[in-house]
Protein backbone atom coordinates (compact mmCIF):
# COMPACT_ATOMS: atom_id res chain seq x y z
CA UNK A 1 261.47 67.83 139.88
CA UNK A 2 263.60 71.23 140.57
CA UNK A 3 260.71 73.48 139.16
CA UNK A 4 258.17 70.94 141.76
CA UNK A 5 260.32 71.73 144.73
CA UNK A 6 260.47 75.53 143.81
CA UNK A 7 256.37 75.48 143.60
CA UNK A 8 256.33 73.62 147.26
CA UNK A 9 258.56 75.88 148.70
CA UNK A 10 256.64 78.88 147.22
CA UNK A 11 253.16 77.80 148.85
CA UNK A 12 254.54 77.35 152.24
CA UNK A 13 256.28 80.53 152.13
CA UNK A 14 254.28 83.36 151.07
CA UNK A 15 251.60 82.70 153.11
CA UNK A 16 254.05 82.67 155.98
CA UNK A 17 255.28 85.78 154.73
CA UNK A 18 251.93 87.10 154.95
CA UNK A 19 251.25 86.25 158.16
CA UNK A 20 254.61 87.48 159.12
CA UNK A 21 253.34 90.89 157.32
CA UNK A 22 250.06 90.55 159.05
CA UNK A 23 251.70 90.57 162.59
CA UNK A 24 254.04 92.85 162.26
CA UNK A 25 251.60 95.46 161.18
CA UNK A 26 249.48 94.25 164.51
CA UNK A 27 252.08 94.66 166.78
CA UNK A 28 252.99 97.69 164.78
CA UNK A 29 249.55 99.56 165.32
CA UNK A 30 249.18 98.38 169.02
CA UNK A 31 252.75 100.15 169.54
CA UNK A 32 251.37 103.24 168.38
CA UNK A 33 248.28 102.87 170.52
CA UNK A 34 250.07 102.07 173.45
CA UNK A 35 253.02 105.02 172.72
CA UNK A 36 249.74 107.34 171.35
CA UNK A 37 246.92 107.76 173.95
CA UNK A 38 245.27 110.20 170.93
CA UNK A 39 244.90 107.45 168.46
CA UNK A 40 242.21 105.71 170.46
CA UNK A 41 240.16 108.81 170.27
């Protein structure tokens, strides 16, 4: 039942974690457009 659990809780949370990734590298890149006029050339 323990090692069931562990599997549920593993699916839910790496794809979270991924998407977590996923935005933070978005929000990352459209900070250094916005702080970088350069980049957009």
């Amino acid at each position: 039942m323990t090692s069931h659990n562990n599997l549920k809780i593993k699916a839910t949370t790496v794809p979270a974690f991924k998407a977590g990734r996923a935005l933070k590298d978005a929000s990352n890149k459209k900070l250094i457009l916005l702080t970088n006029p350069y980049v957009l050339k």
